[in-house]
C-alpha atoms as a PDB file:
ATOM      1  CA  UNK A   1       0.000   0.000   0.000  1.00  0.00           C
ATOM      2  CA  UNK A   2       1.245   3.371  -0.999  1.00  0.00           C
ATOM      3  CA  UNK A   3       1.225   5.523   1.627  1.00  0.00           C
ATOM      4  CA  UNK A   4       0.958   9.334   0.924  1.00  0.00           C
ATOM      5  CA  UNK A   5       2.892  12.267   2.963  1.00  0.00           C
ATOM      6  CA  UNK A   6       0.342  14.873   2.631  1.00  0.00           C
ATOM      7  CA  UNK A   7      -1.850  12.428   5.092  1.00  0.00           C
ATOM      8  CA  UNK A   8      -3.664  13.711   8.086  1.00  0.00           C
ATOM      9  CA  UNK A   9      -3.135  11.082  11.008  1.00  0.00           C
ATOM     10  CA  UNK A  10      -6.879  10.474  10.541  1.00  0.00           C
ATOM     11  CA  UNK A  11      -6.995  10.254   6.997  1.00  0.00           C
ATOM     12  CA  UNK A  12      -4.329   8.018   7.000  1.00  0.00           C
ATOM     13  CA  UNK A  13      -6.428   5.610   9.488  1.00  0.00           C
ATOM     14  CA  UNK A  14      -9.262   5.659   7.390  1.00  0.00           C
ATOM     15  CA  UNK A  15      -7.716   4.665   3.998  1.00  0.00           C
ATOM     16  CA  UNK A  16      -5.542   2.470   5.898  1.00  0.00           C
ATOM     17  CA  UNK A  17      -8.736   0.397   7.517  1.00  0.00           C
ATOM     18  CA  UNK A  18     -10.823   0.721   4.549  1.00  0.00           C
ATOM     19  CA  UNK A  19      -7.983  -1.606   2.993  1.00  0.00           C
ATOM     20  CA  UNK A  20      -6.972  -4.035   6.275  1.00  0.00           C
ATOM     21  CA  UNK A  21     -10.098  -4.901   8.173  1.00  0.00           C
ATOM     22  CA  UNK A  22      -9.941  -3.667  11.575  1.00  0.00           C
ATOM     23  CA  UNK A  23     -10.718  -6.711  13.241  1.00  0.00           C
ATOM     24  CA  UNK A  24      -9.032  -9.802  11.231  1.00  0.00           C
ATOM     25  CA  UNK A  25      -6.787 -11.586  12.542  1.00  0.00           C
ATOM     26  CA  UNK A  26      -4.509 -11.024   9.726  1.00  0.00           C
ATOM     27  CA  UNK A  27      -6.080  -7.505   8.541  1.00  0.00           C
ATOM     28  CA  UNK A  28      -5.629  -6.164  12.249  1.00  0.00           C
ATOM     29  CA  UNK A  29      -1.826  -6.386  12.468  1.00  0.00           C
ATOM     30  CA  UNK A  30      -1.659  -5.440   9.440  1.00  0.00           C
ATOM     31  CA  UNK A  31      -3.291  -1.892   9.970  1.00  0.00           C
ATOM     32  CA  UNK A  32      -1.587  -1.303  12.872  1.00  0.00           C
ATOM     33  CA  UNK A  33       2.094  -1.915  10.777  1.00  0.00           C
ATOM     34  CA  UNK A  34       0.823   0.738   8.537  1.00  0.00           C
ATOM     35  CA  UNK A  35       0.065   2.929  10.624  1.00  0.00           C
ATOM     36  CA  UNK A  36       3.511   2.810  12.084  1.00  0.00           C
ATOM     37  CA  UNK A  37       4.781   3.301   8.898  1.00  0.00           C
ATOM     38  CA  UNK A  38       2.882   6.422   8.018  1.00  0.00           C
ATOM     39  CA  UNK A  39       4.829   7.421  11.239  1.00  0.00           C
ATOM     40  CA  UNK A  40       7.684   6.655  10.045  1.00  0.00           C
ATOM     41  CA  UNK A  41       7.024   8.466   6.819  1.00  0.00           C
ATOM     42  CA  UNK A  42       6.036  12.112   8.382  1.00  0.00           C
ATOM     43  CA  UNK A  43       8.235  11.657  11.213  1.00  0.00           C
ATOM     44  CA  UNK A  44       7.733  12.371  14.864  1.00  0.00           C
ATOM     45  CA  UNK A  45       6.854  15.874  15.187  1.00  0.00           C
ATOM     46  CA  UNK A  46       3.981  15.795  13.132  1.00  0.00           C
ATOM     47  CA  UNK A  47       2.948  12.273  13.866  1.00  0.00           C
ATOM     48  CA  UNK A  48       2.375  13.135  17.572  1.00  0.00           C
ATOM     49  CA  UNK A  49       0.664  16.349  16.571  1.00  0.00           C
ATOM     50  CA  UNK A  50      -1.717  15.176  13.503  1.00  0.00           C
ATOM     51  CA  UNK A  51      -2.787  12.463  16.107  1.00  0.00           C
ATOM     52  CA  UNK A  52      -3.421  14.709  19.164  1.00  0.00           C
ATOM     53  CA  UNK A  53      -5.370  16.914  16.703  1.00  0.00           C
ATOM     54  CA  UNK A  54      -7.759  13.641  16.132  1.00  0.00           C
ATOM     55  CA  UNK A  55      -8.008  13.188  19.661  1.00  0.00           C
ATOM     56  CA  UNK A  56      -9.172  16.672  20.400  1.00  0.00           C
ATOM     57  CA  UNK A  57     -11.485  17.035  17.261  1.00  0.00           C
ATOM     58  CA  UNK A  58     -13.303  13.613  18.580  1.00  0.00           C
ATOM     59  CA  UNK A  59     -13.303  14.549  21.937  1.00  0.00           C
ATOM     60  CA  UNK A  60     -11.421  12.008  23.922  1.00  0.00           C
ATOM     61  CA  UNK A  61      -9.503   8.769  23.095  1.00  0.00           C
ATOM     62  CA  UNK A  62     -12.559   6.081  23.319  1.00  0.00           C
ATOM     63  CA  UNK A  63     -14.538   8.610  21.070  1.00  0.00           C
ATOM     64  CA  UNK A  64     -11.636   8.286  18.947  1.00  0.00           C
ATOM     65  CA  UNK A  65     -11.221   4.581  19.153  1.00  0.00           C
ATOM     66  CA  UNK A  66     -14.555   3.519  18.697  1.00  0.00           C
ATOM     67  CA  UNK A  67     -15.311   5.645  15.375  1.00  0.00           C
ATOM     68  CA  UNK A  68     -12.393   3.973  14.148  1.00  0.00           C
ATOM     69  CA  UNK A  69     -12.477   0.042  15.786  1.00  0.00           C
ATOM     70  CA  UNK A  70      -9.516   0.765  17.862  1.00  0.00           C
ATOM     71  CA  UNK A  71      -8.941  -0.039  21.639  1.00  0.00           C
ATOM     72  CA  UNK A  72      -7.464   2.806  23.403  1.00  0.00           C
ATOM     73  CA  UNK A  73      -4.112   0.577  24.446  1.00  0.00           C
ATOM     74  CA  UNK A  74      -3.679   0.517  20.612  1.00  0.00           C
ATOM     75  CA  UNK A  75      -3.813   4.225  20.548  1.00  0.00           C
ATOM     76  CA  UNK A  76      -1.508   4.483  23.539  1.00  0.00           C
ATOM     77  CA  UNK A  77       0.783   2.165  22.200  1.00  0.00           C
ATOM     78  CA  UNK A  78       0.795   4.096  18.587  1.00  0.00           C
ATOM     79  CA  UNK A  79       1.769   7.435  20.273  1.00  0.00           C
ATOM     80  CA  UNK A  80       4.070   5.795  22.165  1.00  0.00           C
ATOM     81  CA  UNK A  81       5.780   4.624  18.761  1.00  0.00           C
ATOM     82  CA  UNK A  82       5.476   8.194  17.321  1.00  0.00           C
ATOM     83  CA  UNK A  83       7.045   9.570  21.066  1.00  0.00           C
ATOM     84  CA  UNK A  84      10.076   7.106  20.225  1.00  0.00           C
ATOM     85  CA  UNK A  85      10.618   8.095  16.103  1.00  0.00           C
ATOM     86  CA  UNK A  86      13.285  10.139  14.849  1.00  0.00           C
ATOM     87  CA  UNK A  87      12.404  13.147  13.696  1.00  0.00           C
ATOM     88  CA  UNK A  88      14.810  12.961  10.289  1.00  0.00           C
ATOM     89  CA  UNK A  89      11.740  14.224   8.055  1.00  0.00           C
ATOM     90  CA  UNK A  90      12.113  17.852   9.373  1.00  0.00           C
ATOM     91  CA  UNK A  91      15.607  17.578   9.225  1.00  0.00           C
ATOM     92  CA  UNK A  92      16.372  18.920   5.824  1.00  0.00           C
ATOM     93  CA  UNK A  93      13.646  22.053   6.195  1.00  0.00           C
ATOM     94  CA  UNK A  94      15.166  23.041   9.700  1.00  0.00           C
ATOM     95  CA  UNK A  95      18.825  22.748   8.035  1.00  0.00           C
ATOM     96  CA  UNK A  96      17.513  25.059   5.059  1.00  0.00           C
ATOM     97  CA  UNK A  97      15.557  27.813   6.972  1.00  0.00           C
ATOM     98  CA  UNK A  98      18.758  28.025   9.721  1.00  0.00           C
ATOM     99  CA  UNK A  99      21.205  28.458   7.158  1.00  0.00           C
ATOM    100  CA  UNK A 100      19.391  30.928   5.231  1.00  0.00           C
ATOM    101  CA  UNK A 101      19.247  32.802   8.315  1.00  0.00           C
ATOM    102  CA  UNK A 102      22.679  32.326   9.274  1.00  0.00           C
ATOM    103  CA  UNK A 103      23.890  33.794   5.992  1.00  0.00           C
ATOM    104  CA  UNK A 104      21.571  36.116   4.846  1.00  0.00           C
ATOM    105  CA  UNK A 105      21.104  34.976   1.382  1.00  0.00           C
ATOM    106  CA  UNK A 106      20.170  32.303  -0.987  1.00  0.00           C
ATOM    107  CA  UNK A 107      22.129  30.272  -3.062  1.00  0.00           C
ATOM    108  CA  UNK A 108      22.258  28.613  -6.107  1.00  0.00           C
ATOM    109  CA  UNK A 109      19.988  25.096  -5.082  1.00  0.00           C
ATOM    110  CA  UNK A 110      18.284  27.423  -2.095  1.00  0.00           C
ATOM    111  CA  UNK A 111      15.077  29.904  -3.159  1.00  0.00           C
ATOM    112  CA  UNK A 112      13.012  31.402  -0.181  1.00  0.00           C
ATOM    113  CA  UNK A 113       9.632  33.060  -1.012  1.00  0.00           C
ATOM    114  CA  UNK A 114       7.197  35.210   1.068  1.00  0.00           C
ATOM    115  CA  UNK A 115       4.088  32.951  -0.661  1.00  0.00           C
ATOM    116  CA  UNK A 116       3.490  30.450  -3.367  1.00  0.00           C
ATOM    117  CA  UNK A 117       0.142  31.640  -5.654  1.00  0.00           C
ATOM    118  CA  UNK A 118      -0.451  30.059  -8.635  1.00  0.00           C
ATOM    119  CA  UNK A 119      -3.362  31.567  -9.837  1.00  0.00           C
ATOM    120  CA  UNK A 120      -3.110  33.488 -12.907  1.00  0.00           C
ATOM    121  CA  UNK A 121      -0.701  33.097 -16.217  1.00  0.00           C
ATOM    122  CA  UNK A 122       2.066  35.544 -14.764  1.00  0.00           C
ATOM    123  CA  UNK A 123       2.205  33.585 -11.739  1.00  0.00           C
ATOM    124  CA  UNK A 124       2.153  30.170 -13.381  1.00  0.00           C
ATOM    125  CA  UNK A 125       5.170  31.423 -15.301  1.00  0.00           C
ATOM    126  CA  UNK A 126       7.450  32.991 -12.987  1.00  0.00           C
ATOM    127  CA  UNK A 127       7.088  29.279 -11.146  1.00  0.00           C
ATOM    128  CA  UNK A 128       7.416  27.440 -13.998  1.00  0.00           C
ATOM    129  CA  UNK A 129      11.294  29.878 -14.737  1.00  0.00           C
ATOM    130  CA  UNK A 130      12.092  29.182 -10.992  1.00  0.00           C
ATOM    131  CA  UNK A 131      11.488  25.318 -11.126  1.00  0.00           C
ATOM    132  CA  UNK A 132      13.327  24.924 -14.694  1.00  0.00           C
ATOM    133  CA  UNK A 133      16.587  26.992 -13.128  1.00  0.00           C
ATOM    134  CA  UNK A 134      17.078  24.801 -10.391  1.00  0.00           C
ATOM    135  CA  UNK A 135      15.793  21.949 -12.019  1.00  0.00           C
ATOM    136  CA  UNK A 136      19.072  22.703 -14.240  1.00  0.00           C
ATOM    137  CA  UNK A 137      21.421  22.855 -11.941  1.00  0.00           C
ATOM    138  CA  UNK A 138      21.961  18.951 -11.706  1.00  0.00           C
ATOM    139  CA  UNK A 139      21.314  18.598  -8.104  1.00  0.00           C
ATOM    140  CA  UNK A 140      18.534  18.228  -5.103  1.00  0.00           C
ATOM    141  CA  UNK A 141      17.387  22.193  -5.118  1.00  0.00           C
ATOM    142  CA  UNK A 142      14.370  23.570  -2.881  1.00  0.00           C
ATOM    143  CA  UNK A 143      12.168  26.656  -3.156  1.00  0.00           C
ATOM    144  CA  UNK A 144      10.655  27.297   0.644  1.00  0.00           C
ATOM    145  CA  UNK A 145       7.779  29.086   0.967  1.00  0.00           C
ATOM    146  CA  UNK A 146       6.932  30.869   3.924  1.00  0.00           C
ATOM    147  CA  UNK A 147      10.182  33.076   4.799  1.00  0.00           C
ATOM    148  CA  UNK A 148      10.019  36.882   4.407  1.00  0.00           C
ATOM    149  CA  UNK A 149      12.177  38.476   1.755  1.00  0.00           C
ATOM    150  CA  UNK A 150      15.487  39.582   2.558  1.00  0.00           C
ATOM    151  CA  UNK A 151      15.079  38.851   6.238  1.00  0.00           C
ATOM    152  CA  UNK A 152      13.988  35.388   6.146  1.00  0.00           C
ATOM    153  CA  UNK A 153      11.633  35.835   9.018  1.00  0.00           C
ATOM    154  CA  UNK A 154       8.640  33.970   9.665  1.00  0.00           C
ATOM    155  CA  UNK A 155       5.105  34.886   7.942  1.00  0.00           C
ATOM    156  CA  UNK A 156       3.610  32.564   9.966  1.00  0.00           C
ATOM    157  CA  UNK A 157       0.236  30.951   7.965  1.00  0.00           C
ATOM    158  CA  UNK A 158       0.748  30.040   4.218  1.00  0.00           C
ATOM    159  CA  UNK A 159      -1.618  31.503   1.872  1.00  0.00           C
ATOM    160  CA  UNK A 160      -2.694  29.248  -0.513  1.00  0.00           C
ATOM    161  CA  UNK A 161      -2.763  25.365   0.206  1.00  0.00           C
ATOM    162  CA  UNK A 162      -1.282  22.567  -2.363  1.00  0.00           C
ATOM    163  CA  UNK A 163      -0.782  19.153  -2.605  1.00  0.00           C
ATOM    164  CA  UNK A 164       1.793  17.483  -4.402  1.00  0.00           C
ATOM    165  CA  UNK A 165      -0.327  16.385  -7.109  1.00  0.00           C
ATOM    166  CA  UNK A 166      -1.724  19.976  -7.767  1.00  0.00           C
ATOM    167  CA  UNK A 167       1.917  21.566  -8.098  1.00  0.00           C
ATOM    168  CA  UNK A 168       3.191  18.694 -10.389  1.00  0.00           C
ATOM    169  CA  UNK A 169      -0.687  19.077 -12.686  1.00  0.00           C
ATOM    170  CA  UNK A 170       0.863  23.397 -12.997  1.00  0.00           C
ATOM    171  CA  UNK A 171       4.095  22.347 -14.255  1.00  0.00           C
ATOM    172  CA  UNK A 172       2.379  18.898 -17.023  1.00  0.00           C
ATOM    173  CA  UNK A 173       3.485  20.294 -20.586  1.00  0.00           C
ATOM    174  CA  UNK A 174       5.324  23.511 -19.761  1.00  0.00           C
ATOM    175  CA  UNK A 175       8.135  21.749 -19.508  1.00  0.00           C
ATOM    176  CA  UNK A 176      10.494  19.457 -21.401  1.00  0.00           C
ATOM    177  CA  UNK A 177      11.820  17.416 -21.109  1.00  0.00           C
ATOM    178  CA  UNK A 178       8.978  16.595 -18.038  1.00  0.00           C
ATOM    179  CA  UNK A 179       9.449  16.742 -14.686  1.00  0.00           C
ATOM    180  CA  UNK A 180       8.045  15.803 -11.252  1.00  0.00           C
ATOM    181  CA  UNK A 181       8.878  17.687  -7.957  1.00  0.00           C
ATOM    182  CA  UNK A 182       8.093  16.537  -4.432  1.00  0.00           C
ATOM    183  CA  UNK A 183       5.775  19.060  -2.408  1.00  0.00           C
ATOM    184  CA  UNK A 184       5.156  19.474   1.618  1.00  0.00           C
ATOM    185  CA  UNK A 185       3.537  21.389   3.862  1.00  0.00           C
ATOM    186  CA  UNK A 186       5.045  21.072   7.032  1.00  0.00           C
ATOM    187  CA  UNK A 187       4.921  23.568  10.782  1.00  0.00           C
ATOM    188  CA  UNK A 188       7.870  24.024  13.126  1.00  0.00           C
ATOM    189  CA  UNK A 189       6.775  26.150  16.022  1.00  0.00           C
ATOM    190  CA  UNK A 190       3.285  27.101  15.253  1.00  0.00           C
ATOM    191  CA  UNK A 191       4.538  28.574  11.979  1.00  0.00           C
ATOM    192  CA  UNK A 192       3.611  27.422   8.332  1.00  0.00           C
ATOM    193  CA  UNK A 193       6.075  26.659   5.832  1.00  0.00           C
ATOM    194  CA  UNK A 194       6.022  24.709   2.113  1.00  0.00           C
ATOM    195  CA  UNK A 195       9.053  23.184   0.432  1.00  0.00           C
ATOM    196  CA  UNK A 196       9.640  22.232  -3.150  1.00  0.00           C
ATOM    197  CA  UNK A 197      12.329  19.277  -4.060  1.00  0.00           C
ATOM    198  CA  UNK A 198      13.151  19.322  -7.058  1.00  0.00           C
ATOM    199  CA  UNK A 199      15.654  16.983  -8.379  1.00  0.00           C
ATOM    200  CA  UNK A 200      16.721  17.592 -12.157  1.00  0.00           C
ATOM    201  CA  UNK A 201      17.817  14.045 -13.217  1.00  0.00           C
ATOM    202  CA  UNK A 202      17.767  14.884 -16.820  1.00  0.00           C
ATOM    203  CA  UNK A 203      18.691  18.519 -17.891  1.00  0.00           C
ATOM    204  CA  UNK A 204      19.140  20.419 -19.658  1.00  0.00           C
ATOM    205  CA  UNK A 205      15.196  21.325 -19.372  1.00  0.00           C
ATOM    206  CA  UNK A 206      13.615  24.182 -21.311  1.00  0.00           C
ATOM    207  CA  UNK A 207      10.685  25.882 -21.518  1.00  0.00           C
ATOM    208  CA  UNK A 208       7.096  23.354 -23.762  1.00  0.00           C
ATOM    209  CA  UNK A 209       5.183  26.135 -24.642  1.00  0.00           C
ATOM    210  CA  UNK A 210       4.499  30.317 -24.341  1.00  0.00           C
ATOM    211  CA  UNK A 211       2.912  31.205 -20.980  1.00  0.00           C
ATOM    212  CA  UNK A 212       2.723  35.125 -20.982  1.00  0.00           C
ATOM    213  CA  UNK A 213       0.790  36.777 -18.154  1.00  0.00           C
ATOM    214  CA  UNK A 214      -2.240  38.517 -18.710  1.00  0.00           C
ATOM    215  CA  UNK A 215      -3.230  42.350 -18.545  1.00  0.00           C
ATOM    216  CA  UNK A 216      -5.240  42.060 -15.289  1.00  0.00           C
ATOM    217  CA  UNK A 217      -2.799  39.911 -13.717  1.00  0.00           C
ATOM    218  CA  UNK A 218      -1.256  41.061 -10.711  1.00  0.00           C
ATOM    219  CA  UNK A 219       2.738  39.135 -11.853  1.00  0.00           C
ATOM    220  CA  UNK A 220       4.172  40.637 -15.161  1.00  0.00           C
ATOM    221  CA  UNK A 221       5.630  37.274 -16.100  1.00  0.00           C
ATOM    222  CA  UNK A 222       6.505  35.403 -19.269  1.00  0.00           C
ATOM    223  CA  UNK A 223       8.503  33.061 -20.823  1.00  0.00           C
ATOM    224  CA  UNK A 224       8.765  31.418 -24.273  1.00  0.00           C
ATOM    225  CA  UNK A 225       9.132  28.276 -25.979  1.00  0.00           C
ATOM    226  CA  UNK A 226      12.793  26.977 -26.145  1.00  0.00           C
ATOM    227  CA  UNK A 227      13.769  29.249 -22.695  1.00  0.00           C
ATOM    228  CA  UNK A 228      16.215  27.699 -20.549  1.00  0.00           C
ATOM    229  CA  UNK A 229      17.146  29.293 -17.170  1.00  0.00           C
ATOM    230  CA  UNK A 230      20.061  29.158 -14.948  1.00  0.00           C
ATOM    231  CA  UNK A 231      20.474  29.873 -11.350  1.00  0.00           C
ATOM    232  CA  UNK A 232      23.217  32.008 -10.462  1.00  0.00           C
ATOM    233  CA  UNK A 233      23.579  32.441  -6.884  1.00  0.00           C
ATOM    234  CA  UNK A 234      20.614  34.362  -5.394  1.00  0.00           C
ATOM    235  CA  UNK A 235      19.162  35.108  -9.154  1.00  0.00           C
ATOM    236  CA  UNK A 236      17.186  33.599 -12.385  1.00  0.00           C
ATOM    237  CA  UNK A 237      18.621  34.360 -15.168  1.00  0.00           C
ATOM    238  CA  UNK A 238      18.797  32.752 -19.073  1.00  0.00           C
ATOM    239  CA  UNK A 239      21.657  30.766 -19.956  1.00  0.00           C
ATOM    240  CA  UNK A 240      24.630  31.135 -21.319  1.00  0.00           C
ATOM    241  CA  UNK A 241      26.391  29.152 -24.040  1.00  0.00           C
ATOM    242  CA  UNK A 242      29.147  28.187 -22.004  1.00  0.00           C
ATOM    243  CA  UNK A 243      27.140  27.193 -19.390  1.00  0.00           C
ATOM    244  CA  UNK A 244      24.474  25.010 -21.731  1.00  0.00           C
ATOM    245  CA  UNK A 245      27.643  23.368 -23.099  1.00  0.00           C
ATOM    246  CA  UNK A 246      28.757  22.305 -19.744  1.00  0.00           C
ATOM    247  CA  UNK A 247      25.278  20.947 -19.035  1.00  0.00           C
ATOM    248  CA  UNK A 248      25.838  18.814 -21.931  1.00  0.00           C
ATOM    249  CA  UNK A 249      29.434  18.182 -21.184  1.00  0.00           C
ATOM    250  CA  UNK A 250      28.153  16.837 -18.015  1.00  0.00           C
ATOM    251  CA  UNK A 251      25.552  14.493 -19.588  1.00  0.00           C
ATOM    252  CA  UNK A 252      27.973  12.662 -22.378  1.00  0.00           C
END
């Protein structure tokens, strides 16, 4: 069974029972070893929260447990599992956001952004630049959302609300060759963030197809057919011919 990051502790119990029978004698086990490995998945942090959440939303832990077929031992025992996890998930986010802090600026695999809104054209190309630069630079890059600009402090609640499916659906033929990028929401101290992977595998990657912003649009963004972009420290840029051929260099 696939289990999905984006989960809610409660949504994972749900698709996780609908598929292993609560009570089997097989089925039960079962469950409960996916549910340890949705733990596993998220890590510890948000494990223990999504579940307390549950808890409070149903009102107590039998509440809980009997919506659900589970004794209340089982739930003990669960958050005793998440209390015990590493928390390795938030590892990489914590890393990013410190350093970026510590140094004052981005860097070449490292973009921070106030918000992440990808309603209109202009917007939908400015992302589309940003994820093809990095994308390009042969490596695991990240844009963070949530960070002010220039001062990297905290904004606190995201603005708009993605899954990874929605962000990779933005990016299906605007790009080539395709890609797919990893996307997480994620809270460290009450505060919201979002994180982009992406992990260009296969550069050099250019722009599909024309996406120019419109009049009433609130980005004045565009980029073309046959674009390529670069990330140069802190900044987007186009490429250069030296720098395409070493992207090719690279490849052969």
């Amino acid at each position: 069974m696939q289990l999905m990051l984006e989960w809610s502790f409660e949504e994972a119990l749900n698709i996780i029972s609908n598929r292993y029978y609560p009570g089997g004698i097989t089925t039960g086990p079962q469950r409960n070893q996916q549910i340890a490995a949705w733990g596993q998945l998220v890590g510890r942090t948000r494990a223990l929260a999504e579940l307390d959440l549950a808890i409070r939303q149903h009102g107590s832990l039998t509440k809980f447990g009997k919506k659900y077929r589970i004794t209340v031992r089982k739930l003990r025992e669960i958050r005793d599992f998440f209390e015990n996890l590493p928390d390795d998930q938030l590892h990489i986010e914590k890393k990013i956001i410190t350093e970026l802090r510590k140094t004052g600026k981005e860097r070449g695999t490292v973009d921070a952004k106030r918000e992440l809104i990808l309603r209109e054209v202009g917007d939908k190309a400015e992302f589309v630049k940003d994820i093809i630069a990095m994308a390009n630079n042969g490596e695991p890059s990240y844009l963070i959302i949530g960070l002010e600009d220039g001062t990297f402090a905290d904004v606190g609640k995201l603005s708009c609300h993605y899954s990874t499916n929605d962000i990779n659906q933005i990016l299906v033929d605007k790009i080539d060759p395709p890609i797919v990028v990893d996307y997480k929401e994620f809270t460290i101290d009450g505060n919201e963030y979002a994180i982009v992977e992406i992990n260009g595998q296969n550069p050099p990657y250019i722009v599909a197809r024309d996406l120019v912003h419109n009049l009433t649009d609130r980005k004045r963004a565009k980029v073309y057919k046959g674009n390529i972009y670069v990330r140069h420290a802190d900044r987007t840029e186009g490429i250069s011919r030296a720098e395409l051929e070493e992207i090719l260099k690279r490849r052969s």
